[in-house]
Protein backbone atom coordinates (compact mmCIF):
# COMPACT_ATOMS: atom_id res chain seq x y z
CA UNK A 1 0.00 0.00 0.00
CA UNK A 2 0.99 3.89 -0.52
CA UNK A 3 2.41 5.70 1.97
CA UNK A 4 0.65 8.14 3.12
CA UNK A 5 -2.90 7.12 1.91
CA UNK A 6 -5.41 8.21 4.15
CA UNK A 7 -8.00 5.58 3.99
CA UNK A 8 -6.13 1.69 3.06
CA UNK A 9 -8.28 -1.51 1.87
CA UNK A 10 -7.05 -4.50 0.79
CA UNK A 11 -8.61 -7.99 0.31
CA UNK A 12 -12.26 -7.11 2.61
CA UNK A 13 -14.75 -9.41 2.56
CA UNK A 14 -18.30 -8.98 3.67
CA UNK A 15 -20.64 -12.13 4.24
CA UNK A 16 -23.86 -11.80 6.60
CA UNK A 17 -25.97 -14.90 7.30
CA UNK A 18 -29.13 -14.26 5.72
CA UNK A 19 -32.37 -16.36 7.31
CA UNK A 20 -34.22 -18.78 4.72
CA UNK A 21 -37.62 -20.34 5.00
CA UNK A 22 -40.29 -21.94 2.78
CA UNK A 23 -43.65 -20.80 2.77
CA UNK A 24 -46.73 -22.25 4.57
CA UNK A 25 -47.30 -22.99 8.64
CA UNK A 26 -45.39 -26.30 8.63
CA UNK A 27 -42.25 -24.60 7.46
CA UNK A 28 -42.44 -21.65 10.02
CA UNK A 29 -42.80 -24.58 12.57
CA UNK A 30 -39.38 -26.36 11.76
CA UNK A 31 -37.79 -23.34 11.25
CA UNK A 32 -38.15 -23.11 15.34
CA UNK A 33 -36.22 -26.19 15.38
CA UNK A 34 -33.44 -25.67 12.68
CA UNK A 35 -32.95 -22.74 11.36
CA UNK A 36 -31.94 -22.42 7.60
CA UNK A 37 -29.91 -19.66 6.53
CA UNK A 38 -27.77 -18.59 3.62
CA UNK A 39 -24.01 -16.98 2.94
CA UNK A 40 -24.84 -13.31 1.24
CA UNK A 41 -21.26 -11.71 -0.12
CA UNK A 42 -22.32 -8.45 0.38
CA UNK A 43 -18.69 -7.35 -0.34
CA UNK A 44 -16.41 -9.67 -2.26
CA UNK A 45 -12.67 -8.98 -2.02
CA UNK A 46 -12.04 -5.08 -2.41
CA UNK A 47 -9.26 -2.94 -2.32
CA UNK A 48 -8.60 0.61 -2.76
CA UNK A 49 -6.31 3.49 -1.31
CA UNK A 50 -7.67 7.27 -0.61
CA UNK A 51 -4.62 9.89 -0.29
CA UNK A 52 -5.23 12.86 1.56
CA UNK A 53 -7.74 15.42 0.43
CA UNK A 54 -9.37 13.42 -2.62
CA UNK A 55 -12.97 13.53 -2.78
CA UNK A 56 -13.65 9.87 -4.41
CA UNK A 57 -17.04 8.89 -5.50
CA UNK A 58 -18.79 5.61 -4.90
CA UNK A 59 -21.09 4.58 -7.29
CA UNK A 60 -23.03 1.49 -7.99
CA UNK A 61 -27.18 -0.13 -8.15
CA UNK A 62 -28.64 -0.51 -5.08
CA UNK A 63 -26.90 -3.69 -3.08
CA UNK A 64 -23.90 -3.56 -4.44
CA UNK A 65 -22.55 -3.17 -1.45
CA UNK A 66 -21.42 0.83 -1.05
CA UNK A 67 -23.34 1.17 2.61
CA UNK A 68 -21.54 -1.86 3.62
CA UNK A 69 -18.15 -0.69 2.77
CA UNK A 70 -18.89 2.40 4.43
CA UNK A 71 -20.04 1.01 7.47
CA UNK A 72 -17.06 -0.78 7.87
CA UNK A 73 -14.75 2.19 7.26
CA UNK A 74 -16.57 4.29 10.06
CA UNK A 75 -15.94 1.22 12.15
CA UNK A 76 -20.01 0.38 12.37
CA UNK A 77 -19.61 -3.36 11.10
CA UNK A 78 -16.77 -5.95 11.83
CA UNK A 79 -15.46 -7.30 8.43
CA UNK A 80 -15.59 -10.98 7.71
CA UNK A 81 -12.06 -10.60 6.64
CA UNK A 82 -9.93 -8.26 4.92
CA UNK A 83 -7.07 -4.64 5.98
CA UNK A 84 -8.58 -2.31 6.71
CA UNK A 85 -6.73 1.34 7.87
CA UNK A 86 -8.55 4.67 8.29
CA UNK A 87 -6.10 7.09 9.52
CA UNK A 88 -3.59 4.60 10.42
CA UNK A 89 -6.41 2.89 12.74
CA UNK A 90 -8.67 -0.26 12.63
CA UNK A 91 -11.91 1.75 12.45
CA UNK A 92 -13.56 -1.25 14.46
CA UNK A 93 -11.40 -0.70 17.21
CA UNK A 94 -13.26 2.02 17.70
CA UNK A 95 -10.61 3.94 19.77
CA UNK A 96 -10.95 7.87 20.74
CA UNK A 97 -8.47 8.97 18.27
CA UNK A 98 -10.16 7.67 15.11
CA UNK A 99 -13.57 8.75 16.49
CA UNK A 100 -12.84 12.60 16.60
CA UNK A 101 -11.32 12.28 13.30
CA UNK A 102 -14.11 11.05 11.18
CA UNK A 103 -17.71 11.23 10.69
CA UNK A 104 -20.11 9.29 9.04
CA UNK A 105 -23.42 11.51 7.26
CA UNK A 106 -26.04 9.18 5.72
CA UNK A 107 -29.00 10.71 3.93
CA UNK A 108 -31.70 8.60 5.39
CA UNK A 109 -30.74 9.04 9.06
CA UNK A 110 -31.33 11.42 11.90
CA UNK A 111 -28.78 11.67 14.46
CA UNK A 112 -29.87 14.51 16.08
CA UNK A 113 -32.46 14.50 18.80
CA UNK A 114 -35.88 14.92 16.91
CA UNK A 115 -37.51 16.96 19.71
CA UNK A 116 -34.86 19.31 20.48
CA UNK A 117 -33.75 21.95 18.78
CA UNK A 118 -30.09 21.39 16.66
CA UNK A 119 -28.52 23.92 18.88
CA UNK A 120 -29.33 21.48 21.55
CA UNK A 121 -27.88 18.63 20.08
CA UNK A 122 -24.82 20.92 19.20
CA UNK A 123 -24.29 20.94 23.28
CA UNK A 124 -24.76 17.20 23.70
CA UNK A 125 -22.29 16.69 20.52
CA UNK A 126 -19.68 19.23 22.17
CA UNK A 127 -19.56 17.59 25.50
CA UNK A 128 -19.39 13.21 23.98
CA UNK A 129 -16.27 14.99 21.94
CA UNK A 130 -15.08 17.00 24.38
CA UNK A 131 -14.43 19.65 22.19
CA UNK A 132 -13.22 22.91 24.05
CA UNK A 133 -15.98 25.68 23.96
CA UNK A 134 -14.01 28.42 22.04
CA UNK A 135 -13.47 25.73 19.42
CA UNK A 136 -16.78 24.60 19.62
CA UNK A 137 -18.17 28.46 19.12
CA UNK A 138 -16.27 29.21 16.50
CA UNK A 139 -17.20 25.91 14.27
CA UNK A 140 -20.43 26.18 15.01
CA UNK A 141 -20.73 29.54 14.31
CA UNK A 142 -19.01 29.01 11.23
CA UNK A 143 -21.00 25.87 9.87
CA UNK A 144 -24.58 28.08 10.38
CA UNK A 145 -22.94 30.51 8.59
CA UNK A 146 -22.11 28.36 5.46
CA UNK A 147 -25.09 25.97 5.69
CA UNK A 148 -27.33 29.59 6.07
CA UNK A 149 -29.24 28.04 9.34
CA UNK A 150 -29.63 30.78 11.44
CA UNK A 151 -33.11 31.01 11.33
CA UNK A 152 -33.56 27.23 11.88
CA UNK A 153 -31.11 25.78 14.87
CA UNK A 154 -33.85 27.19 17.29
CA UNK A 155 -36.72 25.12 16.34
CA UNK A 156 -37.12 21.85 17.37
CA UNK A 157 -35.73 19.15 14.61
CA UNK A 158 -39.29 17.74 14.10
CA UNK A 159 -40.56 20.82 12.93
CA UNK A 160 -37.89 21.29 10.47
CA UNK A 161 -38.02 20.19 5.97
CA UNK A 162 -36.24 17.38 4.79
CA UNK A 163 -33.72 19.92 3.33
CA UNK A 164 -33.45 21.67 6.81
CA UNK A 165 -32.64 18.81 8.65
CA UNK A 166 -30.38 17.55 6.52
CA UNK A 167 -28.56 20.24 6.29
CA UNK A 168 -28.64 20.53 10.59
CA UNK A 169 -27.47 16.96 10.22
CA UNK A 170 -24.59 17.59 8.63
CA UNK A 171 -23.52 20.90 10.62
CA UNK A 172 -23.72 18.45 13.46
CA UNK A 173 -21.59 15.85 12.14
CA UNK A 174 -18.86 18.58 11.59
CA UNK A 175 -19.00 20.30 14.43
CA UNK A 176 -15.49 18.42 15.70
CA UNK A 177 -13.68 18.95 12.34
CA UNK A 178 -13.56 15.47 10.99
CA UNK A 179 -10.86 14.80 8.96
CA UNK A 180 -11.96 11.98 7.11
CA UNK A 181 -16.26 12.03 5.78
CA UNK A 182 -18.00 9.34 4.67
CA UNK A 183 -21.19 10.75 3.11
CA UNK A 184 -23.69 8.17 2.35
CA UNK A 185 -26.19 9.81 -0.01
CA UNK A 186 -26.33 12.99 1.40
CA UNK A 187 -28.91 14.18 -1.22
CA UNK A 188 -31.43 12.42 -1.45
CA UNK A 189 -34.98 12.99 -1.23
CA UNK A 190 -33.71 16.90 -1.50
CA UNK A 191 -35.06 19.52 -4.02
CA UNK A 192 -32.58 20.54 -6.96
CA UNK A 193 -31.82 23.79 -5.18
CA UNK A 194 -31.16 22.38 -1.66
CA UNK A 195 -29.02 19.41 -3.45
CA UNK A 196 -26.74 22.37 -5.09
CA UNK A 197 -26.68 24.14 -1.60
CA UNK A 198 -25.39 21.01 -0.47
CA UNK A 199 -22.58 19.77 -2.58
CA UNK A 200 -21.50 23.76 -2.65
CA UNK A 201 -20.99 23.26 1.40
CA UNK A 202 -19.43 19.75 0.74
CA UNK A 203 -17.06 21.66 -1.86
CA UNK A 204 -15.92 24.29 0.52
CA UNK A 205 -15.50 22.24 3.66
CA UNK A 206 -13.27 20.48 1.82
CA UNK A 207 -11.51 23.25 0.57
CA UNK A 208 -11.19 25.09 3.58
CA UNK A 209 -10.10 22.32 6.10
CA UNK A 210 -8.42 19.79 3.68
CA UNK A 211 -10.84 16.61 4.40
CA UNK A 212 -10.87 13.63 2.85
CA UNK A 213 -14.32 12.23 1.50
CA UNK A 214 -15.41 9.31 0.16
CA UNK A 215 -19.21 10.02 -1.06
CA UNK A 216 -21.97 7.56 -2.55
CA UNK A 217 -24.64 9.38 -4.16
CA UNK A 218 -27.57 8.36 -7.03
CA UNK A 219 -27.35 11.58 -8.15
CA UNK A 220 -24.65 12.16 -11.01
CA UNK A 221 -24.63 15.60 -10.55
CA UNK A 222 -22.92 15.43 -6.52
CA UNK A 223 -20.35 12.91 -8.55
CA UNK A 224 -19.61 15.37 -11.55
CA UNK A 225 -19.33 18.73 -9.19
CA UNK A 226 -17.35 17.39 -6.14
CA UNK A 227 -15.55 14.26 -7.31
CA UNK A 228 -12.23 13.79 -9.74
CA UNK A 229 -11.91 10.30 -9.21
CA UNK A 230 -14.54 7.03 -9.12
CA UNK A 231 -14.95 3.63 -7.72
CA UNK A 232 -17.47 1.89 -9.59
CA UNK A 233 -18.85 -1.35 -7.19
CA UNK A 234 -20.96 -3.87 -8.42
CA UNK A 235 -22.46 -7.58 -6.86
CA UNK A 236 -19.75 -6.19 -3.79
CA UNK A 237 -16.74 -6.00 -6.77
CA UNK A 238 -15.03 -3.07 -7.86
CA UNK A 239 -15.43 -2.44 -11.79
CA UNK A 240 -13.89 0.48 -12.05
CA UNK A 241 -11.28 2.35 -9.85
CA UNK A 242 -10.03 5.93 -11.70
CA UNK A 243 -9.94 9.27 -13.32
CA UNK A 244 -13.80 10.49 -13.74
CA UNK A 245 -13.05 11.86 -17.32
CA UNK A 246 -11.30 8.16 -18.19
CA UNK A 247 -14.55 6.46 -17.82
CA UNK A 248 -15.61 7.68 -20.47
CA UNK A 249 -12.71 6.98 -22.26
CA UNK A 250 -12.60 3.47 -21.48
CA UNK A 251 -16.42 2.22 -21.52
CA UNK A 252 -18.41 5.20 -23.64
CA UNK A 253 -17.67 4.40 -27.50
CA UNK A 254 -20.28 6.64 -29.05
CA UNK A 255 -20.58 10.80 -28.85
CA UNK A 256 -23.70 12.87 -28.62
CA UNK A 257 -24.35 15.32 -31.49
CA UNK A 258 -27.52 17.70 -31.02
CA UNK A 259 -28.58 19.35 -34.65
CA UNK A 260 -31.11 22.53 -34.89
CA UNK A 261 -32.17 23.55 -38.16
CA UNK A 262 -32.99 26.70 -39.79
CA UNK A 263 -35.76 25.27 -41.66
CA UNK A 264 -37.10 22.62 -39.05
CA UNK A 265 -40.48 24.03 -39.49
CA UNK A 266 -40.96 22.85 -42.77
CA UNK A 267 -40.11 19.34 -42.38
CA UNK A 268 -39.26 16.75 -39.55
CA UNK A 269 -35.92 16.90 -38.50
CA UNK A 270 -35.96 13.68 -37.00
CA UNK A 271 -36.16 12.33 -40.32
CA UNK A 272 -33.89 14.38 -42.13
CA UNK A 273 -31.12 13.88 -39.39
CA UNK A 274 -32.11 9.90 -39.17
CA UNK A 275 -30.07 9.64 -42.26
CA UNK A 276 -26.76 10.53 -40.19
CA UNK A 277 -27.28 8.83 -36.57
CA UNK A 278 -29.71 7.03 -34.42
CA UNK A 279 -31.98 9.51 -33.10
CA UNK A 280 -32.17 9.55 -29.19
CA UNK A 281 -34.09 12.57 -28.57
CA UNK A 282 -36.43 14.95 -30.09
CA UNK A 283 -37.78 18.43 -28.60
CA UNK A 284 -39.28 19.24 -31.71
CA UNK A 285 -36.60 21.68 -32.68
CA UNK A 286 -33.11 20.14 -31.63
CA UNK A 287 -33.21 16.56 -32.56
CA UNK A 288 -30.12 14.93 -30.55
CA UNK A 289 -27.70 11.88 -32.57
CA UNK A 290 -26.03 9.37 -31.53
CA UNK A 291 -23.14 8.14 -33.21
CA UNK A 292 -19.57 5.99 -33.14
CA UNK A 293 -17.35 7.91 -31.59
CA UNK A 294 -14.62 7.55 -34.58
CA UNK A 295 -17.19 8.48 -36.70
CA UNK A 296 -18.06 11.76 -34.85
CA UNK A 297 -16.13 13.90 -36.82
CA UNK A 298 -17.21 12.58 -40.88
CA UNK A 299 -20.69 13.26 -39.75
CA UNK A 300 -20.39 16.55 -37.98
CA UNK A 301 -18.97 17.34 -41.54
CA UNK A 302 -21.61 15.79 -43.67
CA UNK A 303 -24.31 17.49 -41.92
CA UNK A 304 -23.03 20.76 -41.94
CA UNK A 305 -22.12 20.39 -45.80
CA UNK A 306 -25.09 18.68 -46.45
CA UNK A 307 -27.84 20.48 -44.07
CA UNK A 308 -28.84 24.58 -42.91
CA UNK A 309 -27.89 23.81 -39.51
CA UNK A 310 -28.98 26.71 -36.77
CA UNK A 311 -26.99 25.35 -34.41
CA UNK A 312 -24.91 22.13 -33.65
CA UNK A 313 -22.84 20.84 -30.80
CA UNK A 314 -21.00 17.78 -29.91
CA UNK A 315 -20.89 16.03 -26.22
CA UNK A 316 -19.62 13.15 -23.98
CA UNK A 317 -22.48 11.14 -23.57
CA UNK A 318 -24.10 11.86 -19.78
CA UNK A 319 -22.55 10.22 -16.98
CA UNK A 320 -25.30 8.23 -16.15
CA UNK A 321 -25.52 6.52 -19.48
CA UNK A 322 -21.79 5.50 -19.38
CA UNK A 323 -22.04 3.77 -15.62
CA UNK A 324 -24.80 1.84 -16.96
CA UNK A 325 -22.12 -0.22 -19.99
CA UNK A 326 -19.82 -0.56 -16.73
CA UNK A 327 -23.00 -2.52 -14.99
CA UNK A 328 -24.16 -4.10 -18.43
CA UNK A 329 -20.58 -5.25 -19.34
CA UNK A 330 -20.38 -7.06 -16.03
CA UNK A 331 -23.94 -8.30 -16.55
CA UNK A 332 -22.06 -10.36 -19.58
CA UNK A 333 -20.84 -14.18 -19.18
């Protein structure tokens, strides 16, 4: 492993025992007696290093086994086997050290006490990490100021949106200055504009204090505006482990080419353009291609030789699309 690599895993296994029964009363009866269960891999044999300060996403379906992982990194869940090091620690040891150091922020939990307001829970959080209260002031003062929460901490947690508490939650989970976070879908079920608000903070926390991150998300948009570098997880394997931009290198062999006409209004431009690409979208104006990537540039060139073109512009095909030829290629026998 790299010295110097902030987060360090190497060969980890995940396998819970998962309970099996047949159907009908009979079956529920000798299942009293001997219980059946089954081996789930939920993680297979992964490895991976994080150096200081990189913001990695980690993508895959639901189950592939990104919660898991995390869980294991913040020291929630015992491995089945497997290194693991998280700032030179065994996060399951769960020692002091390694506890003031990270934090882990998932989406669909509430850590903070639901009746009280956050500034409340901001005590309670101050005195388990003994955090000294000049410190403690000044972060927390600092956090409402960047998450905009000032007319919020006062009311009691239950009374708050889903985009207010989230965004309480994670004030709270940074009040001690983690230096590692493990943000397990920190978006979701938020608006578009609290979502942005969000990965802005994410952005300058990291900035501003240096953390690590390792982030899942299912939106592509927290990937493409906080995160350089991917791990791509699938069935608890890794499929892909690099550069953002090279993913589309490697898996996406096709471009994008959107065509507006000048005289779209007197014939169907799906048609006309059908003739140069499969056509993937249609808004009744811009008509979008798609089209072999080696062939991108020959039919740029045909249609504007051969076309009035309004406008025309050439793109990477979205993010999205190219994760899903990681999953399909490992679909394949």
């Amino acid at each position: 492993m790299t010295e110097g690599s902030v987060v360090r895993v190497a060969g980890l296994i995940k396998v819970f025992e998962v309970p099996v029964r047949e159907p009908g009363l009979r079956a529920a009866f000798r299942s009293l007696a001997r219980r059946k269960t089954r081996e789930v891999r939920a993680v297979d044999d992964i490895g991976f290093e994080i150096r200081p300060g990189e913001v990695v996403g980690f993508l895959g379906p639901n189950g592939a086994g990104k919660t898991t992982t995390l869980k294991m990194l913040a020291g929630l869940i015992h491995p089945t086997t497997g290194d693991v090091s998280v700032l030179g620690h065994e996060p399951w040891r769960r020692e002091r050290d390694f506890l003031r150091r990270i934090t882990l922020v998932m989406g669909n939990r509430n850590q903070l006490q639901w009746d009280l307001p956050a500034l409340d829970s901001y005590e309670l959080h101050r005195a388990v990490y003994r955090i000294p209260r000049p410190e403690f002031t000044a972060t927390r003062d600092e956090l409402i100021e960047l998450l905009d929460l000032g007319a919020i901490v006062d009311k009691p947690v239950r009374n708050l949106s889903l985009g207010e508490r989230m965004k309480v939650e994670i004030a709270g989970a940074l009040l001690h200055r983690p230096a590692v976070l493990f943000l397990d879908e920190p978006t979701i079920g938020l608006d578009v504009t609290m979502q942005k608000r969000i990965r802005s903070f994410v952005a300058t926390y990291t900035e501003r204090f240096g953390a690590t991150v390792l982030l899942t998300s299912h939106y592509m948009a927290d990937v493409e505006a906080l995160c350089r570098r991917i791990i791509v997880i699938h069935h608890g394997h890794i499929l892909f482990d690099g550069q953002l931009s090279a993913l589309g290198e490697r898996f996406a062999a096709y471009k994008t080419i959107e065509v507006r006409l000048e005289d779209a209004g007197l014939r169907d431009p799906a048609t006309v353009l059908a003739a140069y690409g499969d056509v993937v979208g249609d808004d009744g104006g811009a008509v979008t291609l798609r089209v072999a990537k080696r062939d991108a540039p020959a039919v740029t060139a045909r249609i504007l030789s051969d076309l009035d073109v309004a406008d025309l512009s050439i793109e990477d095909p979205p993010i999205e699309d190219v994760i899903e030829l990681v999953f399909a290629e490992a679909r394949q026998p």
